[in-house]
C-alpha atoms as a PDB file:
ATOM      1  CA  UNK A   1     -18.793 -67.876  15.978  1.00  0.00           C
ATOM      2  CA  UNK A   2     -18.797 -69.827  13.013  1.00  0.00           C
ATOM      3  CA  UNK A   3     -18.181 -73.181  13.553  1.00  0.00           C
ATOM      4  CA  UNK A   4     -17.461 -76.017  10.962  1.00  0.00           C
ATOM      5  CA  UNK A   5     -17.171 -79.910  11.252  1.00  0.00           C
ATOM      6  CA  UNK A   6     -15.051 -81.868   9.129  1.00  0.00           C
ATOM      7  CA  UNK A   7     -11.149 -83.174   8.234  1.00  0.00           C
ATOM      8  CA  UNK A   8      -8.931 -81.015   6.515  1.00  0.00           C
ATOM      9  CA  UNK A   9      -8.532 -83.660   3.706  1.00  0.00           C
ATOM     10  CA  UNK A  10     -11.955 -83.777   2.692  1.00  0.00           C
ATOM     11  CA  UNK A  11     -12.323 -81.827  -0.697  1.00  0.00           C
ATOM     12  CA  UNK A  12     -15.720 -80.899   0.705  1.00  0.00           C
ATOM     13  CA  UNK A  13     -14.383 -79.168   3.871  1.00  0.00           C
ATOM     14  CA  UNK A  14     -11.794 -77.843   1.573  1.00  0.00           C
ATOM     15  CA  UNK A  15     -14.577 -76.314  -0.022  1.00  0.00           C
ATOM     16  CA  UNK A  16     -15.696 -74.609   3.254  1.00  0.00           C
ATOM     17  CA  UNK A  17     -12.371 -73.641   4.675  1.00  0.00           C
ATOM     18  CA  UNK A  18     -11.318 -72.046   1.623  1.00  0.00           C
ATOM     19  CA  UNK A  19     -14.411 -69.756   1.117  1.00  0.00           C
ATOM     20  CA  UNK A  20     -13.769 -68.963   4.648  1.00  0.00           C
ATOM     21  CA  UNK A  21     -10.223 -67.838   4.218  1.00  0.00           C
ATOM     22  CA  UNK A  22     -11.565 -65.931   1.130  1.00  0.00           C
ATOM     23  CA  UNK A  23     -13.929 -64.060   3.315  1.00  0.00           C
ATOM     24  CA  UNK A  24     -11.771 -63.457   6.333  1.00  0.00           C
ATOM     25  CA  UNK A  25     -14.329 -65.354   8.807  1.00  0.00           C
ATOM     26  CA  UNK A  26     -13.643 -65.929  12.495  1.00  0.00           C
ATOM     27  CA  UNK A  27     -13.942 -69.880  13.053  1.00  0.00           C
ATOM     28  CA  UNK A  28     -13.733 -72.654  15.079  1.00  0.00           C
ATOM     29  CA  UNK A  29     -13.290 -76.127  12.715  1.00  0.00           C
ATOM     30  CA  UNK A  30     -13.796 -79.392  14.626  1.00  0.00           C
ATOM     31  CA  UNK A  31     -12.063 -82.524  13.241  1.00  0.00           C
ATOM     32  CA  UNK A  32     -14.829 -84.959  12.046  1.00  0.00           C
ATOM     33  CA  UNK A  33     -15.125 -87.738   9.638  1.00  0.00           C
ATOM     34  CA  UNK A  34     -13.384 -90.832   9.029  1.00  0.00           C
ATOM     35  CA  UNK A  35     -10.570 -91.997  11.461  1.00  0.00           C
ATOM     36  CA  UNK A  36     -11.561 -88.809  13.842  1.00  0.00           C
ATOM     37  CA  UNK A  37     -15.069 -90.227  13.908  1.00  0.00           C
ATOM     38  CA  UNK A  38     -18.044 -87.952  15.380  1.00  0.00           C
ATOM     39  CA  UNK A  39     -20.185 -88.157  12.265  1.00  0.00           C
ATOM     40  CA  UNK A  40     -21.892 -91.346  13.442  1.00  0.00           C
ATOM     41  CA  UNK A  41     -22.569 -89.182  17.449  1.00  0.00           C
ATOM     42  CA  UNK A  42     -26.580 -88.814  17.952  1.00  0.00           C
ATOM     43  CA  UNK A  43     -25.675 -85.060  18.529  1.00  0.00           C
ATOM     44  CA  UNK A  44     -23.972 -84.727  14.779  1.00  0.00           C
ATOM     45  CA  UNK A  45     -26.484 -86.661  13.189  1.00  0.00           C
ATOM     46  CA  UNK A  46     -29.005 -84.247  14.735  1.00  0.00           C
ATOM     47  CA  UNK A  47     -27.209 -81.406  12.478  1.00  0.00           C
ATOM     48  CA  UNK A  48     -26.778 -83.613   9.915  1.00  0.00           C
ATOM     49  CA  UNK A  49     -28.327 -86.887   9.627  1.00  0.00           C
ATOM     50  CA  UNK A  50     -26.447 -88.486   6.187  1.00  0.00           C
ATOM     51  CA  UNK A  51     -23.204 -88.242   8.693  1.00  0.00           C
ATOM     52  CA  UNK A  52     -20.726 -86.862   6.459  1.00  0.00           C
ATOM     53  CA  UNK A  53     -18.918 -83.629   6.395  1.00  0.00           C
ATOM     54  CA  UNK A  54     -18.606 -80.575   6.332  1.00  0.00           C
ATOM     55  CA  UNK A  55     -21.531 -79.750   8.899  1.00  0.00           C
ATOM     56  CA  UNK A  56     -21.635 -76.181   9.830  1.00  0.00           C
ATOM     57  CA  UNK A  57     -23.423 -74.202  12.884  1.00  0.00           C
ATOM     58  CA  UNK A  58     -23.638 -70.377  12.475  1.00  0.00           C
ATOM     59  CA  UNK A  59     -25.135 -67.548  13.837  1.00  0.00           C
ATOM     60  CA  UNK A  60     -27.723 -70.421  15.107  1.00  0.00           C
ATOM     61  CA  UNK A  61     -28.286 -72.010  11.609  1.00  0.00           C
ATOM     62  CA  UNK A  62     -27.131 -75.429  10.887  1.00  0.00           C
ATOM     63  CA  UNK A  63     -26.227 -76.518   7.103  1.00  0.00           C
ATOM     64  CA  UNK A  64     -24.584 -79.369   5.340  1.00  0.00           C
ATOM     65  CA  UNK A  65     -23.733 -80.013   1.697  1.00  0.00           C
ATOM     66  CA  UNK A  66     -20.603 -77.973   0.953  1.00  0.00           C
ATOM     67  CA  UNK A  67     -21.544 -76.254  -2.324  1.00  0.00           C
ATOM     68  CA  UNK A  68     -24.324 -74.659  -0.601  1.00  0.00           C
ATOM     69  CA  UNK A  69     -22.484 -73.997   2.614  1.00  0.00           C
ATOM     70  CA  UNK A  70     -20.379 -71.411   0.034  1.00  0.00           C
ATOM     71  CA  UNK A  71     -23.015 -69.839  -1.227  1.00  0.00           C
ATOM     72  CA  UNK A  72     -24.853 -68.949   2.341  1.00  0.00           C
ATOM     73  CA  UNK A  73     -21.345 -67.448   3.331  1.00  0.00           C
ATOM     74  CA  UNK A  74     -20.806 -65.821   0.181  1.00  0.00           C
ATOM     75  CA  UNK A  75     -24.569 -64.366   0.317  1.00  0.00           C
ATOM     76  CA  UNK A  76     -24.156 -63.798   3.735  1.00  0.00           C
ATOM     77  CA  UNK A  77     -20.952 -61.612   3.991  1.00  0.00           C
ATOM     78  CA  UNK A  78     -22.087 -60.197   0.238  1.00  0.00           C
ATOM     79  CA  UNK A  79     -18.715 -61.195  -1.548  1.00  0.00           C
ATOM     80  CA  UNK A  80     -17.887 -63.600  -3.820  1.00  0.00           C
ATOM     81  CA  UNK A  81     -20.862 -63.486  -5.944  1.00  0.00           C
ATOM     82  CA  UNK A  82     -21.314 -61.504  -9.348  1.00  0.00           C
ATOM     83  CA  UNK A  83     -23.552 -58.822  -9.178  1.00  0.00           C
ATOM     84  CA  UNK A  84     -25.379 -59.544 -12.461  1.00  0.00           C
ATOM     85  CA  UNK A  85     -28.318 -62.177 -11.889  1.00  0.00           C
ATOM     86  CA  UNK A  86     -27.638 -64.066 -14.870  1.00  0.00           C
ATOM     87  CA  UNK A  87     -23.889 -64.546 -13.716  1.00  0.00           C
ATOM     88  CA  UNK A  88     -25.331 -65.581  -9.729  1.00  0.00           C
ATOM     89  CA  UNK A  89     -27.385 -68.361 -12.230  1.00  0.00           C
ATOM     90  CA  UNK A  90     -24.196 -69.751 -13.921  1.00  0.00           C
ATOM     91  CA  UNK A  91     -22.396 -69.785 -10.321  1.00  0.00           C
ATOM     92  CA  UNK A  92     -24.953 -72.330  -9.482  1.00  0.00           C
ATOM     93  CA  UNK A  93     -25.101 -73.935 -12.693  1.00  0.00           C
ATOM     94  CA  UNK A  94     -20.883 -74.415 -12.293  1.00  0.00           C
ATOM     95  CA  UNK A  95     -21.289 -75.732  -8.531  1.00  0.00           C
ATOM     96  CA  UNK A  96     -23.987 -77.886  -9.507  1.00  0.00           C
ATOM     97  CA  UNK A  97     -21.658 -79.127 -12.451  1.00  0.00           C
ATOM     98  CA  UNK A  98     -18.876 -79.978 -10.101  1.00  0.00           C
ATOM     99  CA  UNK A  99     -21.076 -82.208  -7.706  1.00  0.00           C
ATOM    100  CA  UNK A 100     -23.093 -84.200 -10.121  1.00  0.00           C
ATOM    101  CA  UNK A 101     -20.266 -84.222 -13.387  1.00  0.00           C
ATOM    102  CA  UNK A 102     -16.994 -83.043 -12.424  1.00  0.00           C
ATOM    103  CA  UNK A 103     -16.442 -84.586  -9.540  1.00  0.00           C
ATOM    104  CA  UNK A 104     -18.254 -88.379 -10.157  1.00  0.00           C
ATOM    105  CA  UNK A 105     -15.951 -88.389 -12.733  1.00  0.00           C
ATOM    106  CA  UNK A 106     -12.871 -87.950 -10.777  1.00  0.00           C
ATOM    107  CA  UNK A 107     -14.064 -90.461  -7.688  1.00  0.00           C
ATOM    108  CA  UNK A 108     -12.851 -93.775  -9.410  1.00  0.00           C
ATOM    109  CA  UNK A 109      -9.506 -92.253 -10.095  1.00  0.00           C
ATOM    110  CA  UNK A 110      -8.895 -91.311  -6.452  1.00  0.00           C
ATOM    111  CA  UNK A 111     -10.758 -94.282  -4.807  1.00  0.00           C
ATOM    112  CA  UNK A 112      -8.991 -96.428  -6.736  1.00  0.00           C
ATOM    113  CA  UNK A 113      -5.204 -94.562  -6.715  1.00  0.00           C
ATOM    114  CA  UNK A 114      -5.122 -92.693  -3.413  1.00  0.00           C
ATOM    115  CA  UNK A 115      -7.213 -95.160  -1.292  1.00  0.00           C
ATOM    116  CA  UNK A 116      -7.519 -98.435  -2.767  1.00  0.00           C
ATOM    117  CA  UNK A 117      -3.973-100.867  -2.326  1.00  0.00           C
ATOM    118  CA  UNK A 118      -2.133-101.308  -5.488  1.00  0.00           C
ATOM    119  CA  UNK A 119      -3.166-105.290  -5.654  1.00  0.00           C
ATOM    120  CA  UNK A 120      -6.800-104.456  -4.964  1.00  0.00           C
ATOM    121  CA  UNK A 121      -7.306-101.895  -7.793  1.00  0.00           C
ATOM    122  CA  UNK A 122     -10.252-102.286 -10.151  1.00  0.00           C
ATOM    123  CA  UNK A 123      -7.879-101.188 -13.452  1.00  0.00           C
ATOM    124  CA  UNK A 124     -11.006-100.731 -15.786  1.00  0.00           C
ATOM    125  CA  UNK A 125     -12.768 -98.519 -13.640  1.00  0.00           C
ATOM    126  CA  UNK A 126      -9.595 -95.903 -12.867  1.00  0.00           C
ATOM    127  CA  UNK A 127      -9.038 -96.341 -16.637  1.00  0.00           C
ATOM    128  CA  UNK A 128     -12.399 -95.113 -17.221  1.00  0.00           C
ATOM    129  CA  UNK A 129     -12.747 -92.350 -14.483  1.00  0.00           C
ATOM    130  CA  UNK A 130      -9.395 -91.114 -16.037  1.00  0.00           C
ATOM    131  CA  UNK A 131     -11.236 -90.736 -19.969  1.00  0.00           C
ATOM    132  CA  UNK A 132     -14.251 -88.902 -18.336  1.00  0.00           C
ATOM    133  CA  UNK A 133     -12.656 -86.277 -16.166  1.00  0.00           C
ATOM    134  CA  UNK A 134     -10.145 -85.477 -19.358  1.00  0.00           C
ATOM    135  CA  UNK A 135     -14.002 -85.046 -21.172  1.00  0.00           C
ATOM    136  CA  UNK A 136     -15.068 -83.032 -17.774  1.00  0.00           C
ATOM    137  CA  UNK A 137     -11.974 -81.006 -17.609  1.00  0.00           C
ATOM    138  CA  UNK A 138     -12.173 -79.857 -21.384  1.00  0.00           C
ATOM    139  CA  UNK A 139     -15.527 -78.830 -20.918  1.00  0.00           C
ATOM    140  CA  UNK A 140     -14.309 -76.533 -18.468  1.00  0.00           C
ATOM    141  CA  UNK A 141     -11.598 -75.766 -20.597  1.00  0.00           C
ATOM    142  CA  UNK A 142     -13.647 -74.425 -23.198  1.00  0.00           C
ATOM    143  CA  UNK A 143     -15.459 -71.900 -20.828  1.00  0.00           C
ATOM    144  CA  UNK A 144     -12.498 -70.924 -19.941  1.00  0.00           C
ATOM    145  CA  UNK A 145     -11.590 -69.991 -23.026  1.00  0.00           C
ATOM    146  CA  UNK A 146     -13.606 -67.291 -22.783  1.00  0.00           C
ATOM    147  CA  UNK A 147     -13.083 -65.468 -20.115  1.00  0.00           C
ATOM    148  CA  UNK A 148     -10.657 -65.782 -16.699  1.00  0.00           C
ATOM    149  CA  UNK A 149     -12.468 -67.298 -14.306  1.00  0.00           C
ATOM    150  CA  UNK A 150     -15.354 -69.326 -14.620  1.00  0.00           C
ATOM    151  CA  UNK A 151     -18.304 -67.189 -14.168  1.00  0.00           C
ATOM    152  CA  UNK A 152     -16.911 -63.902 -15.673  1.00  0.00           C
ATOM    153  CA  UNK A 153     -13.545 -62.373 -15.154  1.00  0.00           C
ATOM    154  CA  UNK A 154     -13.785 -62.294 -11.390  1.00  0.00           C
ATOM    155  CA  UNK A 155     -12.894 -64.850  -8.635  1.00  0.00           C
ATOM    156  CA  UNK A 156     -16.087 -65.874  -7.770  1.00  0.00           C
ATOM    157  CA  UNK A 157     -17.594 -69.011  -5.515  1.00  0.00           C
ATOM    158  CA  UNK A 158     -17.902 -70.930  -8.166  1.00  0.00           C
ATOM    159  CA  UNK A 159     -14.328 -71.011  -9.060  1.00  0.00           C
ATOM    160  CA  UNK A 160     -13.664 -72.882  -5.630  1.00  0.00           C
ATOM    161  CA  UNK A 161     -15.074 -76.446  -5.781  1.00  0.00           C
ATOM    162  CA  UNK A 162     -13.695 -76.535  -9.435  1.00  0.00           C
ATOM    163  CA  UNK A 163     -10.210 -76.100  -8.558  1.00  0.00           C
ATOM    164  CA  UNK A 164     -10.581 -78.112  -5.891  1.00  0.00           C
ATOM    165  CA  UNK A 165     -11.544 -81.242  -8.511  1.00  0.00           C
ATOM    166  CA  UNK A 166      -8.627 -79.516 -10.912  1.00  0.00           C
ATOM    167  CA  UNK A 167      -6.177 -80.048  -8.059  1.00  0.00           C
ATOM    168  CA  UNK A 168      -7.179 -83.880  -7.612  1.00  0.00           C
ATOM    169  CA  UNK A 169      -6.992 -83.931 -11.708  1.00  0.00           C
ATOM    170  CA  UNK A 170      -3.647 -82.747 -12.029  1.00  0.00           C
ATOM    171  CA  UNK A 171      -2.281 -84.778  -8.747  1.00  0.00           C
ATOM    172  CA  UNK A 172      -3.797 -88.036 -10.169  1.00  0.00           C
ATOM    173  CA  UNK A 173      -3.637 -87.391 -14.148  1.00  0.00           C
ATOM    174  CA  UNK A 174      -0.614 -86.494 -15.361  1.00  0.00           C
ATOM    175  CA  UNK A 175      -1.164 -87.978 -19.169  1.00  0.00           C
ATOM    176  CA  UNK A 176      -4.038 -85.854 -19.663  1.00  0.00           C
ATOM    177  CA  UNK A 177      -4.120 -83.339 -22.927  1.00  0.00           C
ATOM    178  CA  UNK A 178      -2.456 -80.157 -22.269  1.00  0.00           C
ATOM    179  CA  UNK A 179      -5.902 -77.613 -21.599  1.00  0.00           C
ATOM    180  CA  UNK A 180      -3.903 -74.382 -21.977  1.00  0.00           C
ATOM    181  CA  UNK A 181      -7.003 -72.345 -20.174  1.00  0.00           C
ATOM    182  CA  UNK A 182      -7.931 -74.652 -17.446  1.00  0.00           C
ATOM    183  CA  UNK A 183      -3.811 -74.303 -17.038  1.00  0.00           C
ATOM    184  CA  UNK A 184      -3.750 -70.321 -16.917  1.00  0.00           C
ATOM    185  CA  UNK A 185      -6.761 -71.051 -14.454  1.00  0.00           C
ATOM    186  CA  UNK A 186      -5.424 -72.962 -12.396  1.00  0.00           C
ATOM    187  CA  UNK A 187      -2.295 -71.499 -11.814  1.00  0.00           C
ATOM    188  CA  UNK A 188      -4.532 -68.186 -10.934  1.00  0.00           C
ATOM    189  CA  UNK A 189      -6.285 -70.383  -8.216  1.00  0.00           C
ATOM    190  CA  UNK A 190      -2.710 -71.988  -7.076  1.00  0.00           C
ATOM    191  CA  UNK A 191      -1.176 -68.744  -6.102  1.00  0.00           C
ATOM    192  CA  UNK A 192      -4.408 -67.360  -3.572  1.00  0.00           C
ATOM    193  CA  UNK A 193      -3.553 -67.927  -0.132  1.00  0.00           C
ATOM    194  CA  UNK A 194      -6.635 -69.105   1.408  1.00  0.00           C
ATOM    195  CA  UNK A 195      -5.625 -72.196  -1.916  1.00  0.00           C
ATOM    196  CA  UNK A 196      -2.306 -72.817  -0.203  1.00  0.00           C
ATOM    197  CA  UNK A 197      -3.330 -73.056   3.187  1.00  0.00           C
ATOM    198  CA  UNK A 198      -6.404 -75.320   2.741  1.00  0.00           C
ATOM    199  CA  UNK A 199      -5.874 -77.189  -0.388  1.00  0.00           C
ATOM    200  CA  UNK A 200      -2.613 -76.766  -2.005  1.00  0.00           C
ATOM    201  CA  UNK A 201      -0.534 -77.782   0.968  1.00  0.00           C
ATOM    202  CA  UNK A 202      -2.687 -80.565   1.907  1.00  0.00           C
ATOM    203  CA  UNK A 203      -1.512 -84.043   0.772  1.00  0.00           C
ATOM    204  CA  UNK A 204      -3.890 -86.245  -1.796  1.00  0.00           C
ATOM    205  CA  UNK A 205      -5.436 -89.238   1.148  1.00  0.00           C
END
């Protein structure tokens, strides 16, 4: 059996239990990380020795790092992947986005509003996390633009870290520009199931 370490608030396990509920998988998910702990165990840091989650063990193989935990299972159970190889290169290219643009961007703005007291609050730096994930988010808009989802015009993996990050961006920035495709977009990812029960109905902390 599958089985997958991490807290259900992390938007990297969200990754991970999404793609799961896309695929169907029989699981077993272990709470792990922050106030549950674990992470810092000799036996977790044996699977995964930064200590952070999602960790997961299956069918004897041990990964971490949640973008390419997706794309094993997605490989692995031969969905949710394009067929073309060109498109499988701009899945990666959007993942990889997510993790080293997207997603930086975003940090300050939920560090600093979700856990970070009012009174301690570095302004600037929200301020500034705010104008680069409306410049992230347009980016995206803009490939969206030309088609429905973001590799193509099929629900791929690559559409799942990037609406996790667009369901932190609308929670946290409600002054952005309107981005009428990243809206129609969203609201695609919003209604799937496997959204609703592992990131939609999951509180911003």
């Amino acid at each position: 059996m599958l089985t997958i370490w991490g807290r259900v608030n992390s938007s990297n396990v969200q990754k991970v239990m999404w793609c799961v509920g896309e695929l169907g998988l029989e699981h077993c998910r272990i709470d792990a990380g922050r106030e549950f702990g674990v992470v810092d165990d000799p036996d977790y840091r044996a699977r995964n020795p930064n200590g952070r989650v999602p960790t997961i063990l299956d069918d004897g193989v041990t990964l971490w790092e949640s973008n390419a935990i997706c794309r094993h299972l997605a490989r692995k159970h031969g969905r949710l992947l394009p067929a073309a190889l060109a498109d499988k290169a701009r899945v990666d290219m959007w993942m990889d986005w997510q993790q080293t643009e997207a997603m930086p961007a975003l940090s300050p703005v939920f560090w600093g509003l979700v856990r970070t007291p009012p009174e301690r609050r570095d302004q600037a730096a929200i301020a500034d996390g705010k104008k680069k994930s409306i410049a992230a988010m347009t980016i995206l808009d803009a490939e969206l633009g030309r088609h429905s989802h973001v590799v193509g015009n099929t629900f791929s993996v690559a559409d799942i870290p990037l609406a996790i990050v667009a369901y932190r961006y609308y929670g946290l920035i409600q002054d952005g520009p309107r981005l009428a495709h990243l809206d129609r977009w969203y609201r695609l990812m919003a209604e799937r199931p496997a959204f609703v029960a592992h990131v939609g109905s999951i509180p911003l902390t």
